[in-house]
C-alpha atoms as a PDB file:
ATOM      1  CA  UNK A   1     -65.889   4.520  46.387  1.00  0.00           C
ATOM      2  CA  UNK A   2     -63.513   6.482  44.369  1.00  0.00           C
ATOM      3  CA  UNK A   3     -62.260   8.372  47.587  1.00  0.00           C
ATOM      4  CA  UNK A   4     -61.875   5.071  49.259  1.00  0.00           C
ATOM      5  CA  UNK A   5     -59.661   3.977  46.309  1.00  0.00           C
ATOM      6  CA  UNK A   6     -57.391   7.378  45.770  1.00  0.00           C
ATOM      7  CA  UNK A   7     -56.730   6.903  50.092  1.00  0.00           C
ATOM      8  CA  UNK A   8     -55.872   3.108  49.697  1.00  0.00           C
ATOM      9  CA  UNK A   9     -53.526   3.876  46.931  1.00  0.00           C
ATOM     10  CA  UNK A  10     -52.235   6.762  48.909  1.00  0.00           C
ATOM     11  CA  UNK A  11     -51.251   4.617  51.835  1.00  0.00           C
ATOM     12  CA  UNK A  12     -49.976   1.905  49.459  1.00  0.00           C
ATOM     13  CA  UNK A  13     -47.728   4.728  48.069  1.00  0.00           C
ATOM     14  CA  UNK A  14     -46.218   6.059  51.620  1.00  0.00           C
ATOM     15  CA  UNK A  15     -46.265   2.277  53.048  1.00  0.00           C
ATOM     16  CA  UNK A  16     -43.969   1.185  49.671  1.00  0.00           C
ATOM     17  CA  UNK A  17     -41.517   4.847  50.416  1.00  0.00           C
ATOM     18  CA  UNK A  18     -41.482   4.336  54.062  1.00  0.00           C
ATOM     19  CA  UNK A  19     -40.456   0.579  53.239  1.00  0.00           C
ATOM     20  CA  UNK A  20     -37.624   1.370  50.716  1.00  0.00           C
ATOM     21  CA  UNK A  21     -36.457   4.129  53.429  1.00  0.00           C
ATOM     22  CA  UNK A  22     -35.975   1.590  55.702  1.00  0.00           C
ATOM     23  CA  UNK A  23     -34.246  -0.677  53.286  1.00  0.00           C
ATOM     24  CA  UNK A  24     -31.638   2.110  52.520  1.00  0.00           C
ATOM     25  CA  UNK A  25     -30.872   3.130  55.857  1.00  0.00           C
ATOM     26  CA  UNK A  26     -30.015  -0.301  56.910  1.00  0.00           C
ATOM     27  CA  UNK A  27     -27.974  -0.965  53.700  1.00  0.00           C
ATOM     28  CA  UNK A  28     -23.880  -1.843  54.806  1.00  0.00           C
ATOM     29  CA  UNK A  29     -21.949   0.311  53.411  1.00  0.00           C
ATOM     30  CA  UNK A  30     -18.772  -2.024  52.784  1.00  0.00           C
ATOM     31  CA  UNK A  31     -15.251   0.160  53.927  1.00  0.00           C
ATOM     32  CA  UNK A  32     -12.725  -1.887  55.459  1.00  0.00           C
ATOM     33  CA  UNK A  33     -11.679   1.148  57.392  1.00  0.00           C
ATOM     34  CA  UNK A  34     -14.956   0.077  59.591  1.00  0.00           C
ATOM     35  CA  UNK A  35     -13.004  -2.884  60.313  1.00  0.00           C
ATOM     36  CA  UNK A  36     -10.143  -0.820  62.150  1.00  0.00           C
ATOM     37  CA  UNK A  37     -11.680  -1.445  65.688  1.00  0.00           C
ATOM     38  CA  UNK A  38      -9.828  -4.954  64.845  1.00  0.00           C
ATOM     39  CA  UNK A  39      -6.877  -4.551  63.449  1.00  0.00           C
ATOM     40  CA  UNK A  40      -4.734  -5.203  66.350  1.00  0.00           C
ATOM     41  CA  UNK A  41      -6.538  -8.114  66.710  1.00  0.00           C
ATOM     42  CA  UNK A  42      -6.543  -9.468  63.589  1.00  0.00           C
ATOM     43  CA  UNK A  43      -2.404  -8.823  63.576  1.00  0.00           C
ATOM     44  CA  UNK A  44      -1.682 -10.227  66.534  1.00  0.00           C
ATOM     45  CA  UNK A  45      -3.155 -14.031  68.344  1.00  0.00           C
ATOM     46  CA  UNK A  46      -2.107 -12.482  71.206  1.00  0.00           C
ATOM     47  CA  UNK A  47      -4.699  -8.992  71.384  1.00  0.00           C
ATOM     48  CA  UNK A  48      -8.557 -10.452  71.563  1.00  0.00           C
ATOM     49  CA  UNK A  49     -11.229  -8.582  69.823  1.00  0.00           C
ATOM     50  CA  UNK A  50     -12.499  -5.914  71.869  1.00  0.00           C
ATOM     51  CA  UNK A  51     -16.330  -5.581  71.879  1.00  0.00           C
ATOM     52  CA  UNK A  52     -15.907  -2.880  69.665  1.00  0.00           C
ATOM     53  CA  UNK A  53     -14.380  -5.030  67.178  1.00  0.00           C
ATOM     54  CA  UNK A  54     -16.672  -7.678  66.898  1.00  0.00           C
ATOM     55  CA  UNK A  55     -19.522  -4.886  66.585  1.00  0.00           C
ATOM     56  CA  UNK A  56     -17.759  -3.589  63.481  1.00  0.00           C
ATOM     57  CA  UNK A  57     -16.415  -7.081  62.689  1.00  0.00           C
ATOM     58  CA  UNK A  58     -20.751  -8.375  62.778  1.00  0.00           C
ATOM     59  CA  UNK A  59     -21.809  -4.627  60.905  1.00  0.00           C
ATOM     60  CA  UNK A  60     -19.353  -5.769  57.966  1.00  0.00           C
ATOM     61  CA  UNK A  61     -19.753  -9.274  58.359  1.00  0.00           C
ATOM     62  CA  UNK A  62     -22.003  -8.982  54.352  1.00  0.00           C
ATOM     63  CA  UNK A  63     -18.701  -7.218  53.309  1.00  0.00           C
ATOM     64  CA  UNK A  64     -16.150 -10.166  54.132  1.00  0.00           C
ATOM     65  CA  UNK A  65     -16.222 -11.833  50.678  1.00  0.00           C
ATOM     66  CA  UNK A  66     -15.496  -8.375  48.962  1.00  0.00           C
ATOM     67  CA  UNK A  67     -12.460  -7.896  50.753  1.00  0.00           C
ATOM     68  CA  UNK A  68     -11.568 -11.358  50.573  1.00  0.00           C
ATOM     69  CA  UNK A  69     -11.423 -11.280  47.302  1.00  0.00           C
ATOM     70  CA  UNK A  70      -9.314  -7.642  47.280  1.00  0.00           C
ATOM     71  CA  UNK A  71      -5.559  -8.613  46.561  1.00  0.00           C
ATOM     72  CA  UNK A  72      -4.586  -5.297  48.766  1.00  0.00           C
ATOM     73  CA  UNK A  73      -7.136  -7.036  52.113  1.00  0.00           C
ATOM     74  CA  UNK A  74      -6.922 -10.554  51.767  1.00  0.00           C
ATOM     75  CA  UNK A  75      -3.659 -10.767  53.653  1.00  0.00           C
ATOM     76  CA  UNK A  76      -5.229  -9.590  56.619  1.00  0.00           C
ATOM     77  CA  UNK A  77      -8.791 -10.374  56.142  1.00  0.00           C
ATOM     78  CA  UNK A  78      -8.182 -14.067  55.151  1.00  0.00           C
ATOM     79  CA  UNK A  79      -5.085 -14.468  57.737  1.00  0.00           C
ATOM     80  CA  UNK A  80      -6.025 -17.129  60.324  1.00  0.00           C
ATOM     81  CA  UNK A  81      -5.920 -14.509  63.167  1.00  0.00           C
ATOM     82  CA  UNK A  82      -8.794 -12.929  60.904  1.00  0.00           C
ATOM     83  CA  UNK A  83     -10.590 -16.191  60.987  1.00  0.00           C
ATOM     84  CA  UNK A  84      -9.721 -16.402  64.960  1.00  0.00           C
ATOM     85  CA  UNK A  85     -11.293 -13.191  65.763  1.00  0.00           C
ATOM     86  CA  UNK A  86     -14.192 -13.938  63.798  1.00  0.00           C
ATOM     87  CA  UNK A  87     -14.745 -17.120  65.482  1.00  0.00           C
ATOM     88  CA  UNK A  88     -14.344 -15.396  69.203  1.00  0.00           C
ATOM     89  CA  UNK A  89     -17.121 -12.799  67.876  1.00  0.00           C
ATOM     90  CA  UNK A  90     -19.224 -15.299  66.669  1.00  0.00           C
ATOM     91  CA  UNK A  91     -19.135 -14.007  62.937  1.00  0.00           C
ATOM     92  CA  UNK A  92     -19.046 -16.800  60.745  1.00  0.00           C
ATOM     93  CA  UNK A  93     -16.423 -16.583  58.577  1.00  0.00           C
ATOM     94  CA  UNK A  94     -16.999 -16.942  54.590  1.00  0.00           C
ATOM     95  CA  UNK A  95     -16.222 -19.926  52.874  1.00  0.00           C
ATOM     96  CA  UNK A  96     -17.575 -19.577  49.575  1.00  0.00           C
ATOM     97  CA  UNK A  97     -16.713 -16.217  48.310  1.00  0.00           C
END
């Protein structure tokens, strides 16, 4: 029984690590430098968003708000080409930030 108990816990140990591991390594790490795939986009209507972009643009989608809210990146993240190339990737653009 007391085996039984120590090998449960054990599992519930690695299964509770192996969880927050995943956790971690899916965490966003907000840079707007991994929104440079975009920036000719985003500075110009007429460039669309290369796939690339709207990859980076959908990794740093949780990170939008943040650099809304930046007085150096809300020129450019806020501009309505921003919004534009959001909309083309399908990233929905924050409204409540």
């Amino acid at each position: 029984m007391k085996a039984t108990f120590s090998s449960s816990l054990v599992m519930a140990m690695l299964l509770l690590f192996l969880s927050n591991q995943v956790w971690v390594s899916t965490a966003v790490v907000c840079n707007p430098i991994g929104l440079s795939p975009c920036l000719t986009a985003m500075m110009s209507s007429a460039v669309p968003p290369s796939p690339g972009c709207c990859s980076a643009l959908t990794e740093q989608k949780p990170c939008l708000c943040q650099y809304i809210k930046d007085p150096s990146l809300e020129h450019y993240v806020n501009s309505d080409n921003a919004k534009k190339v959001a909309g083309i990737c399908h990233v929905p653009f924050p409204t409540n930030c």
